[in-house]
PDB file of N, CA and C in Angstrom:
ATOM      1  N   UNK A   1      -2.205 -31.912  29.808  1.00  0.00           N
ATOM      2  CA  UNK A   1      -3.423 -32.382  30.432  1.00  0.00           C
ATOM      3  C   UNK A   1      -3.494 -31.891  31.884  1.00  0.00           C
ATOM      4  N   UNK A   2      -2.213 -32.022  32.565  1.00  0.00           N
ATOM      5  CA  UNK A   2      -2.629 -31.906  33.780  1.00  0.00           C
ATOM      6  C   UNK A   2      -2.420 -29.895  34.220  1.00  0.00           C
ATOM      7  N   UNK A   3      -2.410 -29.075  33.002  1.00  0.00           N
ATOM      8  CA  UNK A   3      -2.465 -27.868  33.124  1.00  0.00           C
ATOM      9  C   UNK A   3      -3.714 -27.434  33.145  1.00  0.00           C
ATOM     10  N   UNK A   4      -4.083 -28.411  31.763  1.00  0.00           N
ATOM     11  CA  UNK A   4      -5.617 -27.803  31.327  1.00  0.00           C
ATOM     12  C   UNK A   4      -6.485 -28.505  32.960  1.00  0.00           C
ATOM     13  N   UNK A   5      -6.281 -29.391  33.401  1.00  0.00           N
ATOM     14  CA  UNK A   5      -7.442 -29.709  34.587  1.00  0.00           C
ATOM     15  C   UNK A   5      -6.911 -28.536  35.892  1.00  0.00           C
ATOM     16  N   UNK A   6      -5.714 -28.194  35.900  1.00  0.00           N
ATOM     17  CA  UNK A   6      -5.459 -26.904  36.969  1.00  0.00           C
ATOM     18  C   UNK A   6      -6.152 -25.797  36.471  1.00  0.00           C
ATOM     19  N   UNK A   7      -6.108 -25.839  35.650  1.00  0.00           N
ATOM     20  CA  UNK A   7      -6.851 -24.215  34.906  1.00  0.00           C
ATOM     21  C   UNK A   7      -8.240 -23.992  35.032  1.00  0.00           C
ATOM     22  N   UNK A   8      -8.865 -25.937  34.853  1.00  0.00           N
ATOM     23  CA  UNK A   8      -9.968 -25.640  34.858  1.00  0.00           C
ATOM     24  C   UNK A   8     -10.564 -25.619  36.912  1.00  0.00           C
ATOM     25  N   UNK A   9     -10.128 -26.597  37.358  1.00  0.00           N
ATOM     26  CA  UNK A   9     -10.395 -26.497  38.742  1.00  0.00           C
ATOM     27  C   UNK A   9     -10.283 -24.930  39.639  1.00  0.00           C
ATOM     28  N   UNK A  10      -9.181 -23.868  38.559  1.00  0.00           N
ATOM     29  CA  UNK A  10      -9.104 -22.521  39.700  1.00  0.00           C
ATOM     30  C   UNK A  10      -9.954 -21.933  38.900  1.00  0.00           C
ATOM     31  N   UNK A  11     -10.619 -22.097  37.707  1.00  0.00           N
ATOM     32  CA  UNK A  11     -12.006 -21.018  37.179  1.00  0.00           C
ATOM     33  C   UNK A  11     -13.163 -22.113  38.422  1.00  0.00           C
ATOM     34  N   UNK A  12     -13.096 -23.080  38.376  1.00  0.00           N
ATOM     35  CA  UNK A  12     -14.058 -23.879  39.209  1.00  0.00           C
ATOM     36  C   UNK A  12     -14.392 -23.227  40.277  1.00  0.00           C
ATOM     37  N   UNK A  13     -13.101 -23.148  40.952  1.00  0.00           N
ATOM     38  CA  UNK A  13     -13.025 -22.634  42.343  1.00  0.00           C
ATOM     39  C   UNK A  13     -13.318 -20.892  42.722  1.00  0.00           C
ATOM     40  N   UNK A  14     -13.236 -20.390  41.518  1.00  0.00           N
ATOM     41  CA  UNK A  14     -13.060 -18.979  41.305  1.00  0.00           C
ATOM     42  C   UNK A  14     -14.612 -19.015  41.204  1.00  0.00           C
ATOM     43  N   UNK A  15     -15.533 -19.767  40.667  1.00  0.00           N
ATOM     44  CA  UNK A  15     -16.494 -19.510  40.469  1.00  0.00           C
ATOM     45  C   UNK A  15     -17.670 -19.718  41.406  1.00  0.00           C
ATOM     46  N   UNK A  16     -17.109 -20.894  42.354  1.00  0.00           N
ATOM     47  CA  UNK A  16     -17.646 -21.606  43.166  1.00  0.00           C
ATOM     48  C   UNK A  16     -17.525 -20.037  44.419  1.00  0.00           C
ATOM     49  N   UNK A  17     -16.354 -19.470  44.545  1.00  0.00           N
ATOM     50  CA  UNK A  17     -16.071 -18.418  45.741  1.00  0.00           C
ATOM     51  C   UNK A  17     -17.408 -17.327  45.501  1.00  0.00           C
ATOM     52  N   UNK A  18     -17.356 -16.939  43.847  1.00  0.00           N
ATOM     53  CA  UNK A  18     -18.275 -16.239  43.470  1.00  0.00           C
ATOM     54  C   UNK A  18     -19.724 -16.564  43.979  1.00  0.00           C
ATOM     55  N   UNK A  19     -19.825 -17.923  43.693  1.00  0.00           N
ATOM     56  CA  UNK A  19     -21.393 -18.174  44.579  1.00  0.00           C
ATOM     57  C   UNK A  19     -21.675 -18.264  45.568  1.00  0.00           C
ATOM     58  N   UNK A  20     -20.775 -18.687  46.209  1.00  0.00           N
ATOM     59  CA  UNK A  20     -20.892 -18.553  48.446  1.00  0.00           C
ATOM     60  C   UNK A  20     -21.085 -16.938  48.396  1.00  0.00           C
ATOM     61  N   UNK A  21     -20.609 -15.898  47.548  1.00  0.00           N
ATOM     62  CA  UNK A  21     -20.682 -14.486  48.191  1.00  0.00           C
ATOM     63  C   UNK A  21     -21.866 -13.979  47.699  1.00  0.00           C
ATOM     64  N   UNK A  22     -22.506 -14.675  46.433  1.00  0.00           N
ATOM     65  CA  UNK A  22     -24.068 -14.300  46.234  1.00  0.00           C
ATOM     66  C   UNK A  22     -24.767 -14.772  47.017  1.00  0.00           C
ATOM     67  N   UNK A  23     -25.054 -16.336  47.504  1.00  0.00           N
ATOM     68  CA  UNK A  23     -25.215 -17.013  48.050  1.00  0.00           C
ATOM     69  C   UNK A  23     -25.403 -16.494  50.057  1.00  0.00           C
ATOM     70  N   UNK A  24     -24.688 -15.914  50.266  1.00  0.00           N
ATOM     71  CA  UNK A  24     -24.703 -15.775  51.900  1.00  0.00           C
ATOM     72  C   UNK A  24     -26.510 -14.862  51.996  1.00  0.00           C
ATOM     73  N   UNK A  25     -26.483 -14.037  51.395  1.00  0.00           N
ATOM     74  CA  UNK A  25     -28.002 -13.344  51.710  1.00  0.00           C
ATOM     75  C   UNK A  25     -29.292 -14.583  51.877  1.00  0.00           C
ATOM     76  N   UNK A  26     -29.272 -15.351  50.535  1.00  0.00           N
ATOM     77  CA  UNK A  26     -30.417 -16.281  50.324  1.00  0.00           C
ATOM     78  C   UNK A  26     -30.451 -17.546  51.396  1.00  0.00           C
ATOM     79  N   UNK A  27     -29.093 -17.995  51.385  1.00  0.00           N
ATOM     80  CA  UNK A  27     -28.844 -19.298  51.993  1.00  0.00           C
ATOM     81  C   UNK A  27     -28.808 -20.429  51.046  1.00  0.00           C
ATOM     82  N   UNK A  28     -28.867 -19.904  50.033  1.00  0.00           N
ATOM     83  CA  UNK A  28     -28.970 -20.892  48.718  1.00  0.00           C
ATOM     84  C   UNK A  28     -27.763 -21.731  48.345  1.00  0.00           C
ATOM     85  N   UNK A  29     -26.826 -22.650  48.965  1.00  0.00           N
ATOM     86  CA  UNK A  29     -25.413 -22.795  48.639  1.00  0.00           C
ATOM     87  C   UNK A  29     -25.271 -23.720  47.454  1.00  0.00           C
ATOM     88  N   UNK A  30     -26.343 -24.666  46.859  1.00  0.00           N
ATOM     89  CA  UNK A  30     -26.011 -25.631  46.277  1.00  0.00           C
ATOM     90  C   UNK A  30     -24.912 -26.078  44.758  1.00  0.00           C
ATOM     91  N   UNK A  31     -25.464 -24.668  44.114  1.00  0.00           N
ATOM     92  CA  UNK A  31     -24.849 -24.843  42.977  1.00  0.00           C
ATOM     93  C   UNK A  31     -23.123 -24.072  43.386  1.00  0.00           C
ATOM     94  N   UNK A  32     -23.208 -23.468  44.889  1.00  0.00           N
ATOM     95  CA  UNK A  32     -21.997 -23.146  44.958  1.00  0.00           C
ATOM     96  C   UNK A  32     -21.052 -24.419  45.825  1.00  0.00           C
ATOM     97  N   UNK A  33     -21.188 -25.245  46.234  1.00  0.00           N
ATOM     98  CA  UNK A  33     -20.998 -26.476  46.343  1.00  0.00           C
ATOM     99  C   UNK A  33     -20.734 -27.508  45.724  1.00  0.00           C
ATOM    100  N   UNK A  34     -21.763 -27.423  44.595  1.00  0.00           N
ATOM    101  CA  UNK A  34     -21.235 -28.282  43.338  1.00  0.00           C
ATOM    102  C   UNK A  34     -19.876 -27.721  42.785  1.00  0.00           C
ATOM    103  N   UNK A  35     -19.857 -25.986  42.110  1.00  0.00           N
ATOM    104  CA  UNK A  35     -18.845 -25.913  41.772  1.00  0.00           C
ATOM    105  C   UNK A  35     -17.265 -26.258  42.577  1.00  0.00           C
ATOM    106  N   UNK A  36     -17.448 -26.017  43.890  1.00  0.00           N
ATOM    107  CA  UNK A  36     -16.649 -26.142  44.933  1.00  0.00           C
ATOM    108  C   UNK A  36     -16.072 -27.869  44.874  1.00  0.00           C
ATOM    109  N   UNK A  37     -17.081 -29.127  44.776  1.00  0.00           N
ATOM    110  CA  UNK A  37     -16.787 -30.091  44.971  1.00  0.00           C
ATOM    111  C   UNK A  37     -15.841 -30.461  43.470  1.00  0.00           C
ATOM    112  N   UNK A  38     -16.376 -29.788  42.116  1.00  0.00           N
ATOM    113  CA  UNK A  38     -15.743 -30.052  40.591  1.00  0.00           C
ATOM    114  C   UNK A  38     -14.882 -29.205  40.900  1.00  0.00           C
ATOM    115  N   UNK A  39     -14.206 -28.490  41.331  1.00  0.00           N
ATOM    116  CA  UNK A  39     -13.137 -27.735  41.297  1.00  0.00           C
ATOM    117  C   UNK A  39     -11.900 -28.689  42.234  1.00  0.00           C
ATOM    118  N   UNK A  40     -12.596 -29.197  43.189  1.00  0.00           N
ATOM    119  CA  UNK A  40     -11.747 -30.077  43.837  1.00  0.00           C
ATOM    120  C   UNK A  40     -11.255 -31.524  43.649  1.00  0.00           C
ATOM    121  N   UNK A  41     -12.159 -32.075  42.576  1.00  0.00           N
ATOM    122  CA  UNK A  41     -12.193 -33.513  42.138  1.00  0.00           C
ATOM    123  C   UNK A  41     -11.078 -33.234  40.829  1.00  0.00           C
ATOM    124  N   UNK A  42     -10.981 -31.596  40.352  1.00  0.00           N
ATOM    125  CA  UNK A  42     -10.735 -31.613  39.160  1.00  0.00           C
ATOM    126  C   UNK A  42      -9.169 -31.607  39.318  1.00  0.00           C
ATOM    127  N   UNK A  43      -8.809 -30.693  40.643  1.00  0.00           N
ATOM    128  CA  UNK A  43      -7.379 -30.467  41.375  1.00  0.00           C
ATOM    129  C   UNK A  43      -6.623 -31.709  41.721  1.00  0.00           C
ATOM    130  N   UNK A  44      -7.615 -32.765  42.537  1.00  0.00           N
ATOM    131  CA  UNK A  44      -6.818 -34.012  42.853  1.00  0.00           C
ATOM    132  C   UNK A  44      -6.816 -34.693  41.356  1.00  0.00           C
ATOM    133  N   UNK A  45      -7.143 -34.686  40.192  1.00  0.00           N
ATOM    134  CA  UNK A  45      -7.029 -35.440  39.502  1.00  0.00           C
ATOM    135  C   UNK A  45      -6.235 -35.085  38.552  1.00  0.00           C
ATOM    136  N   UNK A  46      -5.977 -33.758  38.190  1.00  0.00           N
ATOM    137  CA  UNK A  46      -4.682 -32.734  38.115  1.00  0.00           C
ATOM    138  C   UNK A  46      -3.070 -33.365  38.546  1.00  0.00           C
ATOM    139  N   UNK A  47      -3.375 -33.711  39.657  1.00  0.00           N
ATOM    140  CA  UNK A  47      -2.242 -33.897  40.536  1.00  0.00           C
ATOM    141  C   UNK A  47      -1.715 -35.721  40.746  1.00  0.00           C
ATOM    142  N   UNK A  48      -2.818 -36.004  40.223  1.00  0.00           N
ATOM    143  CA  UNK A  48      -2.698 -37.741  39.561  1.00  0.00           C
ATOM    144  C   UNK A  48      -2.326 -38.145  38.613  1.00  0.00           C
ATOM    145  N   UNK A  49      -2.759 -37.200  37.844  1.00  0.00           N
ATOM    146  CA  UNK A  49      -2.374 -37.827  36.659  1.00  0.00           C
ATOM    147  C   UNK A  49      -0.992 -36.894  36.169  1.00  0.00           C
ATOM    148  N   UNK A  50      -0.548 -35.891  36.702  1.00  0.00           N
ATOM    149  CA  UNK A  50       0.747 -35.379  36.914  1.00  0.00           C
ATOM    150  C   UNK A  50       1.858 -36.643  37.581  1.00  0.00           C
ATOM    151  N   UNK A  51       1.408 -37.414  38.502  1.00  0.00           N
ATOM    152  CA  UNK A  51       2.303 -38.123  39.392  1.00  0.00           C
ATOM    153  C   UNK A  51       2.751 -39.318  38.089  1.00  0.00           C
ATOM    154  N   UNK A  52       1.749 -40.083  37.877  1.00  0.00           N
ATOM    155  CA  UNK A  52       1.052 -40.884  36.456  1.00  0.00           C
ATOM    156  C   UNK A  52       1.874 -40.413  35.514  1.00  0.00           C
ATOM    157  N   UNK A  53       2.054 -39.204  34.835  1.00  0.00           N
ATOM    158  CA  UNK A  53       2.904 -39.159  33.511  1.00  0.00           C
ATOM    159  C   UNK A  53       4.371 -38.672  34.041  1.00  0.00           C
ATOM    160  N   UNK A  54       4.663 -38.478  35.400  1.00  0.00           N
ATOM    161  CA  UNK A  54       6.029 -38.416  35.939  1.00  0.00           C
ATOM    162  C   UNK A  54       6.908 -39.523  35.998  1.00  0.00           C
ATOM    163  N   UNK A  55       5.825 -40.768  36.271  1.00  0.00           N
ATOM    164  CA  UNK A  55       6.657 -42.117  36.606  1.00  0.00           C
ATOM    165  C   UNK A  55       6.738 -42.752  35.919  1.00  0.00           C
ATOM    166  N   UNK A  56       5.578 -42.100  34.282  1.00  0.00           N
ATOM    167  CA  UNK A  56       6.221 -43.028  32.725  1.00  0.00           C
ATOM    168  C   UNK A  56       7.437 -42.226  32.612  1.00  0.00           C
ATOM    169  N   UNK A  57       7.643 -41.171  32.688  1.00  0.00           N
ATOM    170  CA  UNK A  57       8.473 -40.490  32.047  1.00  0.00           C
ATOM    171  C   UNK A  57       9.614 -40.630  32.627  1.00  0.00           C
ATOM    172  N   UNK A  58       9.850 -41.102  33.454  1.00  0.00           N
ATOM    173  CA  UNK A  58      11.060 -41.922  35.133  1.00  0.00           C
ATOM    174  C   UNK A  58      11.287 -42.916  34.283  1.00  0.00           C
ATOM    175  N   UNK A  59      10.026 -43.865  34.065  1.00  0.00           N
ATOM    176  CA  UNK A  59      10.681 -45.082  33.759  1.00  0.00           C
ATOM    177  C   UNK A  59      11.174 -45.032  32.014  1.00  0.00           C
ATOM    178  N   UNK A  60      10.880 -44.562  30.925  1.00  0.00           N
ATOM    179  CA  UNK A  60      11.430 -44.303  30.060  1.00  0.00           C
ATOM    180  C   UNK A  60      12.831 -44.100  30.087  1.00  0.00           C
ATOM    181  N   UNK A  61      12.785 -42.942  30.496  1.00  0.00           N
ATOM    182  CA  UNK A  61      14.506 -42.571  30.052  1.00  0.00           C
ATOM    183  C   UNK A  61      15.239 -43.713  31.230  1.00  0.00           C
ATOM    184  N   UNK A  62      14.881 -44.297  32.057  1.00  0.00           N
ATOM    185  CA  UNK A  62      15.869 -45.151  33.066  1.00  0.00           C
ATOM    186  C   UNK A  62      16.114 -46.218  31.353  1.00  0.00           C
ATOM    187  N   UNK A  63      14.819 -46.669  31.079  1.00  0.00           N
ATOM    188  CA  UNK A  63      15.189 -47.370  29.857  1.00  0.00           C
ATOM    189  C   UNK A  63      15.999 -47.612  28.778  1.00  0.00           C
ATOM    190  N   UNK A  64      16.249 -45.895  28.369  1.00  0.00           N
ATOM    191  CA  UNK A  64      16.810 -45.622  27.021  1.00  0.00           C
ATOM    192  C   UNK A  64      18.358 -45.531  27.873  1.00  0.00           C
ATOM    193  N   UNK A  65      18.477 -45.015  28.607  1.00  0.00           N
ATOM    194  CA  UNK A  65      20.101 -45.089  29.770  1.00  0.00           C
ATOM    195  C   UNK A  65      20.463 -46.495  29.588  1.00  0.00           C
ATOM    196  N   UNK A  66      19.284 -47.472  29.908  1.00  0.00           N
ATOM    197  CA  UNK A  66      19.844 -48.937  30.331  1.00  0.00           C
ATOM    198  C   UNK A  66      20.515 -49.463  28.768  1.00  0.00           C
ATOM    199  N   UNK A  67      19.758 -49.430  27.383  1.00  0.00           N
ATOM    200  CA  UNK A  67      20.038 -49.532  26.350  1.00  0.00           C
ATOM    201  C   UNK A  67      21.412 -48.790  26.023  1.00  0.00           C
ATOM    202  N   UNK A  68      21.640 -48.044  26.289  1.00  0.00           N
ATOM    203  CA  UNK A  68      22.812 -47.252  25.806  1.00  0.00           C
ATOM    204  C   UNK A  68      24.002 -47.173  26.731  1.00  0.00           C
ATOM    205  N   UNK A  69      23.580 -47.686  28.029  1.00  0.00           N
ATOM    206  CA  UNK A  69      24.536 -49.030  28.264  1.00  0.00           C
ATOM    207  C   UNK A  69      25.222 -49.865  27.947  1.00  0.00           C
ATOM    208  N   UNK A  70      24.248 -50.782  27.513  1.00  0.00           N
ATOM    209  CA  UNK A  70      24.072 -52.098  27.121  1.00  0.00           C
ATOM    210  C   UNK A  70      24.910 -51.946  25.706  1.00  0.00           C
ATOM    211  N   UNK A  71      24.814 -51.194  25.217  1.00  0.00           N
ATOM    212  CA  UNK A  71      25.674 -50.716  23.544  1.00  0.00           C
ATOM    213  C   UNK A  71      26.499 -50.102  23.822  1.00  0.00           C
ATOM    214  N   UNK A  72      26.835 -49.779  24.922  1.00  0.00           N
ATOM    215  CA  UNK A  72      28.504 -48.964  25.021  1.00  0.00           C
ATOM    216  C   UNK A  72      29.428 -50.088  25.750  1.00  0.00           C
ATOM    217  N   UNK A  73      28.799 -50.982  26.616  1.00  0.00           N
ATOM    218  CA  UNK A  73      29.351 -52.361  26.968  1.00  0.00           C
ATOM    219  C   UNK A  73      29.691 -53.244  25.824  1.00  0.00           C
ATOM    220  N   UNK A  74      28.457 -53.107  24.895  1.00  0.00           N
ATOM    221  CA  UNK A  74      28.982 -54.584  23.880  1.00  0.00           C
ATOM    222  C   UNK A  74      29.874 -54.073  23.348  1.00  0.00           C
ATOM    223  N   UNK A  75      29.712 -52.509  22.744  1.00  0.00           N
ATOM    224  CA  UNK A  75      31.003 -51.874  21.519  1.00  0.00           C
ATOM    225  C   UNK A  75      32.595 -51.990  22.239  1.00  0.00           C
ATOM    226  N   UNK A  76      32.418 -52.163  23.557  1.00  0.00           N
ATOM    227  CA  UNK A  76      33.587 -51.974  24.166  1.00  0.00           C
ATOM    228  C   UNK A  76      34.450 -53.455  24.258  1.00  0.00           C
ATOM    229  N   UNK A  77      33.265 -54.178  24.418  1.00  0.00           N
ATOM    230  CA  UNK A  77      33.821 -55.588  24.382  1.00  0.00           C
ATOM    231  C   UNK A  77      34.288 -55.970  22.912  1.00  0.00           C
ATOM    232  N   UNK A  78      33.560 -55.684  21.527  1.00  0.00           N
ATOM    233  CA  UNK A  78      33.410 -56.033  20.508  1.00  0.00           C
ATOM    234  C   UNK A  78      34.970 -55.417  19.929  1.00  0.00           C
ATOM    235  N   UNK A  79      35.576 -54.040  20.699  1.00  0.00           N
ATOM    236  CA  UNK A  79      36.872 -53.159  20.763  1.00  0.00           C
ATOM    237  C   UNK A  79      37.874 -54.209  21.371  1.00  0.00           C
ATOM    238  N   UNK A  80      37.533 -54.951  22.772  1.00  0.00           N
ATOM    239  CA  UNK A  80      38.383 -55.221  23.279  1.00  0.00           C
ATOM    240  C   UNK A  80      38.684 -56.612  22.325  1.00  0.00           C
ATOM    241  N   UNK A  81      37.755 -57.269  21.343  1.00  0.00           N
ATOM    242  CA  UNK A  81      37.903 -58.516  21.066  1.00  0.00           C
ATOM    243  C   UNK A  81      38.592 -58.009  19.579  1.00  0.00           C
ATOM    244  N   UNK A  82      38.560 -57.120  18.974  1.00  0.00           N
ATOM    245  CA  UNK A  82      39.333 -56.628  17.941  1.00  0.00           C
ATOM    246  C   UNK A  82      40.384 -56.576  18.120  1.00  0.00           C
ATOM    247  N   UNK A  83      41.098 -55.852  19.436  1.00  0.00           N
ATOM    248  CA  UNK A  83      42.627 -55.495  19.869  1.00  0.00           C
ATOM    249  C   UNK A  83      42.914 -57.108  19.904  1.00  0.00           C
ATOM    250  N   UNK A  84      42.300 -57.899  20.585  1.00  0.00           N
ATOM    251  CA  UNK A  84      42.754 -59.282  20.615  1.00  0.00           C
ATOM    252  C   UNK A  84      43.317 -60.077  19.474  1.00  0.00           C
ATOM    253  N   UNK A  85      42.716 -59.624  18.495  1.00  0.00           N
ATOM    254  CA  UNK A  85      42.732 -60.299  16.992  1.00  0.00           C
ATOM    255  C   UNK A  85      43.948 -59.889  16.893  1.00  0.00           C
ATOM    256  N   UNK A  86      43.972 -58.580  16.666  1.00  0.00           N
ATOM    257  CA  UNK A  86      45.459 -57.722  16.156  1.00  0.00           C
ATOM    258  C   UNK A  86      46.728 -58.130  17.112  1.00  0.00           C
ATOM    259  N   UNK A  87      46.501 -58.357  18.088  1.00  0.00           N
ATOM    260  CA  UNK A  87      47.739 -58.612  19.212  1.00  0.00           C
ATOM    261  C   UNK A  87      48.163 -60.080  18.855  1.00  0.00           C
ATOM    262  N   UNK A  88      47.012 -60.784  18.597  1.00  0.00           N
ATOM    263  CA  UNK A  88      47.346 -62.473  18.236  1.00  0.00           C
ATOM    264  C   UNK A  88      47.841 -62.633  16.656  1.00  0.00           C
ATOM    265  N   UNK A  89      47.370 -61.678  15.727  1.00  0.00           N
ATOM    266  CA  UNK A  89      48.005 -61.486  14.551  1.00  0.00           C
ATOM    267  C   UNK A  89      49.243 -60.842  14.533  1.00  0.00           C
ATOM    268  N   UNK A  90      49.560 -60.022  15.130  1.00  0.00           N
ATOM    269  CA  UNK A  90      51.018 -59.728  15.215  1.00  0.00           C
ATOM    270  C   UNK A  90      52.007 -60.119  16.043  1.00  0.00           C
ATOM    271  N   UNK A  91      51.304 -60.991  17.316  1.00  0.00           N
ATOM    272  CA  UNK A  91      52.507 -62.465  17.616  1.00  0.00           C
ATOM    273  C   UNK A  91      53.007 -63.491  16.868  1.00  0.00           C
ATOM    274  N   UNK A  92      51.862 -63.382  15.511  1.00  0.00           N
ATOM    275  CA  UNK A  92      52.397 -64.906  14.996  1.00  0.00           C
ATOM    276  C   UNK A  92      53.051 -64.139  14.118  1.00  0.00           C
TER     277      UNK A  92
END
């Protein structure tokens, strides 16, 4: 998503440059303005929603880390409470 809105904001902008240089004879800037302003709304929003699927994607894997944690702690405890069994079975 946030390729396709870069891609589209530098044809925006590419197109928008194109009309300021037709544009300088007449004085006519408008539709080169518009493109200029959608090329720029399209860039910051590019760059938002880049930030946006960076900090799901942050907080995910912190997630799946915390879980696999959490299961290498219990298996370890669940290890240490096995050795216990066996050590108390072969004292008696």
């Amino acid at each position: 998503m946030r390729t396709f809105l870069f891609l589209c904001s530098a044809v925006s902008l590419l197109i928008s440059a194109h009309k300021f240089s037709l544009a300088e004879p007449s004085g006519q800037y408008k539709s080169a303005l518009f493109f200029l302003l959608i090329g720029i709304q399209m860039l910051i929003t590019g760059a938002l929603i880049g930030d946006h699927q960076d900090e799901r994607d942050l907080k995910s894997r912190t997630k799946a880390e915390e879980e696999t944690r959490k299961e290498a702690e219990l298996s370890g405890v669940n290890a240490s409470v096995e050795e216990g069994k066996k050590s108390r079975k072969a004292a008696w």
